[in-house]
Protein backbone atom coordinates (compact mmCIF):
# COMPACT_ATOMS: atom_id res chain seq x y z
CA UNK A 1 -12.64 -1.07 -27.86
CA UNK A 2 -12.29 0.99 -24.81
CA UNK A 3 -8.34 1.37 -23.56
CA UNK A 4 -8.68 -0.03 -19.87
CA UNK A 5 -7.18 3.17 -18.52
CA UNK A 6 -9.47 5.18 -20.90
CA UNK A 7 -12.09 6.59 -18.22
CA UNK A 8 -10.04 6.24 -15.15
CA UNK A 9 -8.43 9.65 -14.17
CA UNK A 10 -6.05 10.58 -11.21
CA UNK A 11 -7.90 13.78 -10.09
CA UNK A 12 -12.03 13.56 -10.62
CA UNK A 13 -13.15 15.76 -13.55
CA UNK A 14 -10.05 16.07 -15.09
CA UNK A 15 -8.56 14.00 -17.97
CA UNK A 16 -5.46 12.56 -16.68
CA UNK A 17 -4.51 8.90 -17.37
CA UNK A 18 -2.67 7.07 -15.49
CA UNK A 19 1.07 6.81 -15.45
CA UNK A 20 0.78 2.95 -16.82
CA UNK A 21 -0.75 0.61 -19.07
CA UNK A 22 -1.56 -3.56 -18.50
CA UNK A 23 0.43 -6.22 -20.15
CA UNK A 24 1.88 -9.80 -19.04
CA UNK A 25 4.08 -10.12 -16.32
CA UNK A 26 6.93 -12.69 -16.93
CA UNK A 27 5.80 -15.15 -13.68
CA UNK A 28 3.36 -13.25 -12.83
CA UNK A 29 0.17 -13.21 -14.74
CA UNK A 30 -0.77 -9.59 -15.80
CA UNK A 31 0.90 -6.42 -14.40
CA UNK A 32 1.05 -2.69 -14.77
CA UNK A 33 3.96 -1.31 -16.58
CA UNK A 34 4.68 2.44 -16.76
CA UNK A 35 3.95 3.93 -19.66
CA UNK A 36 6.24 7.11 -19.20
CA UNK A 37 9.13 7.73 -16.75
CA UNK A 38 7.64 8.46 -13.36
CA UNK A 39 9.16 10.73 -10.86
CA UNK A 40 10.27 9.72 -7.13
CA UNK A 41 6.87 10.83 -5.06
CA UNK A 42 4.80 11.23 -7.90
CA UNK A 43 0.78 9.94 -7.76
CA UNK A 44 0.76 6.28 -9.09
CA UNK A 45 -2.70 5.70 -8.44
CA UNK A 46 -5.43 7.42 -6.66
CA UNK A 47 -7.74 4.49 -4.87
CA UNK A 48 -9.99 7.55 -3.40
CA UNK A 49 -11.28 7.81 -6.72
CA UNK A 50 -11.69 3.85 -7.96
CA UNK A 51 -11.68 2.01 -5.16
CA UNK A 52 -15.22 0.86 -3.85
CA UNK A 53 -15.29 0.27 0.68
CA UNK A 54 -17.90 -2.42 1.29
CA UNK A 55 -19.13 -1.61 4.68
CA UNK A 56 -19.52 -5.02 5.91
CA UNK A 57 -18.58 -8.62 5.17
CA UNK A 58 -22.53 -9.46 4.12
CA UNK A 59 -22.58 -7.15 1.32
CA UNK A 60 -19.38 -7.96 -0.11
CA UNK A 61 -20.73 -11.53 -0.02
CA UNK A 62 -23.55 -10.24 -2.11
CA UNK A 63 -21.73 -8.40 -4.45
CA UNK A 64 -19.17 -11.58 -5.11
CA UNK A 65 -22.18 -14.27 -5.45
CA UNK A 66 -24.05 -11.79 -8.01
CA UNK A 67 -21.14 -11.99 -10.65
CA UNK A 68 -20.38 -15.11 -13.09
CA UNK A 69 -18.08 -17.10 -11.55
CA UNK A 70 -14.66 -16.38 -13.82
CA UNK A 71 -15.05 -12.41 -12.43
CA UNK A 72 -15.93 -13.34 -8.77
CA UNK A 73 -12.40 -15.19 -8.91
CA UNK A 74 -10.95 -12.20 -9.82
CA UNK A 75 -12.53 -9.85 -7.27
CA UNK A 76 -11.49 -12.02 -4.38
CA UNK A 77 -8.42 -12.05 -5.40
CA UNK A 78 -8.25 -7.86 -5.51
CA UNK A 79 -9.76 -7.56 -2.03
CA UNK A 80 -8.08 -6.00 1.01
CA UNK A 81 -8.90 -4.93 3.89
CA UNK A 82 -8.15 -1.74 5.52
CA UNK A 83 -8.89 0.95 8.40
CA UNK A 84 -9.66 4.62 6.53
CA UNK A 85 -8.76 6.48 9.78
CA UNK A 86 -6.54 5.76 13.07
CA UNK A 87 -8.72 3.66 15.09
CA UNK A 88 -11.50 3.16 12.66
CA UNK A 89 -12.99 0.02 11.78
CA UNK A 90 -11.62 -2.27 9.14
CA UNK A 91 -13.25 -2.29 5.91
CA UNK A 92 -12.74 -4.51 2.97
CA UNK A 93 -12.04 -2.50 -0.39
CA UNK A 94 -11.77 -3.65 -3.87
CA UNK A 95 -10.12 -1.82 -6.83
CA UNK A 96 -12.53 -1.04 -9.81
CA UNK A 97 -10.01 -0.48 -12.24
CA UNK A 98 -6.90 -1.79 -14.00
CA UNK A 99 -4.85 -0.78 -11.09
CA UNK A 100 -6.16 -4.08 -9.62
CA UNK A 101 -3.10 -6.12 -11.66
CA UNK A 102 -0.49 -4.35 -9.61
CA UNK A 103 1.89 -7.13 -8.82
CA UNK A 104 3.39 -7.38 -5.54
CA UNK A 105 7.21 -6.68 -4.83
CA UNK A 106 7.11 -7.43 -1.38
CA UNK A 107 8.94 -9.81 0.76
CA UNK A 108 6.70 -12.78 -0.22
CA UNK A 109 6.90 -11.83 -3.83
CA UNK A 110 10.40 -10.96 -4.32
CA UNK A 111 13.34 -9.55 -3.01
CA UNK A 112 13.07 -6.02 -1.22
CA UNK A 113 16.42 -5.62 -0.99
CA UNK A 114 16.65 -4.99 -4.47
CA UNK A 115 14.29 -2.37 -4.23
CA UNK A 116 12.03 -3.37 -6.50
CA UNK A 117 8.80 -2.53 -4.48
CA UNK A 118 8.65 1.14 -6.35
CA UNK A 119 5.08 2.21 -5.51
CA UNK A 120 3.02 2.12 -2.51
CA UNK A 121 0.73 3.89 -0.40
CA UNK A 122 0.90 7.23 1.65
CA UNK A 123 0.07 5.81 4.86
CA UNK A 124 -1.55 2.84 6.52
CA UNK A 125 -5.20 4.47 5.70
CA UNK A 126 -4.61 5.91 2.00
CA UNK A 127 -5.35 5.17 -1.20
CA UNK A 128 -2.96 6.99 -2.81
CA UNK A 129 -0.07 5.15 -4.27
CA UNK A 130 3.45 6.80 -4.83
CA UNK A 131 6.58 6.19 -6.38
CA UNK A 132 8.90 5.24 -4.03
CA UNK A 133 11.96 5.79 -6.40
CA UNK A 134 12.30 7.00 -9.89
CA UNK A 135 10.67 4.15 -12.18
CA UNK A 136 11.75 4.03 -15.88
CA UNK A 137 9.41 3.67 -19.01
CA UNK A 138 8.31 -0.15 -19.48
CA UNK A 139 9.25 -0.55 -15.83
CA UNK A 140 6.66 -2.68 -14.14
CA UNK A 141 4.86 -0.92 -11.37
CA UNK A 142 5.15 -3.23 -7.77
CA UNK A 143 3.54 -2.37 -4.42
CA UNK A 144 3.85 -4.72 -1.36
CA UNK A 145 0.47 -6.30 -0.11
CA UNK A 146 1.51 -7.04 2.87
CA UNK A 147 1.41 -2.73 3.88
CA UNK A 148 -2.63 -3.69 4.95
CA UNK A 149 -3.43 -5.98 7.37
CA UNK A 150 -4.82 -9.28 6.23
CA UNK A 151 -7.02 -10.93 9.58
CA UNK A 152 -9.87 -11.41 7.71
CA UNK A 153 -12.18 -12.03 10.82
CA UNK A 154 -11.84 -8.37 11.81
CA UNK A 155 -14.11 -7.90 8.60
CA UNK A 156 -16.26 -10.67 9.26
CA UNK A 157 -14.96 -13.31 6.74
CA UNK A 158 -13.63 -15.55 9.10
CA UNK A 159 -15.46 -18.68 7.86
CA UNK A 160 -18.38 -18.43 10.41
């Protein structure tokens, strides 16, 4: 058996695991927990390395209707959508590895106030997750989905 984060480096080429490992999420089906204390600014995850950009809504289609049905479930619900430059076009994206169980912190998931969104990305058009704060070991690891844009019909899935 194959660790899930076994393969899956930070920086291409070099060995480096991620700062986490998967387990259940009380509420919140599965989850990333850290599996070491993280620093304040330090690389969560690195999307520019596992995430895959579908170009267009077609051949996302085509990639969701090839799998068994159980996995397609779970790859439309780890799809976003999101411009890689200023101006660009959106594209839809989908995480290929076991960063996909990051839970949500965000407003609709919890309570920012009490700061427990602790990762998220760089900018509007990164991949690159930090930690927003200091995150202890066992800690789970939230981002906010709501930081991309969700108007599905500027990626051509808008039921037509």
């Amino acid at each position: 058996v194959v660790p899930p984060t076994l393969g899956y480096s930070l920086v291409p080429g070099i060995p480096i695991p991620p700062p986490y490992y998967a387990k259940q999420s009380p509420g919140k089906g599965r989850g990333l927990f850290a599996s070491r204390p993280i620093s304040k600014g330090e690389l969560v995850h690195n999307g520019q390395v596992s995430d895959v950009t579908f170009p267009n809504a077609i051949l996302f289609r085509e990639f969701v209707f090839s799998l068994p049905r159980d996995y397609a479930c779970d790859v439309v619900e780890w799809v976003w959508m999101q411009q890689l430059k200023k101006g660009g076009e959106y594209h839809l994206h989908l995480d290929m590895s076991v960063s996909a169980l990051m839970n949500s912190g965000g407003a609709h998931y919890g309570d920012q106030k009490s700061k427990t969104v602790n990762a998220v990305p760089e900018d509007e058009y990164s991949g690159k997750f930090y930690a927003t704060r200091d995150i202890k070991e066992g800690e789970e690891i939230l981002t906010d989905y709501d930081v991309f844009n969700t108007k599905w019909s500027l990626v051509g899935l808008d039921g037509k």
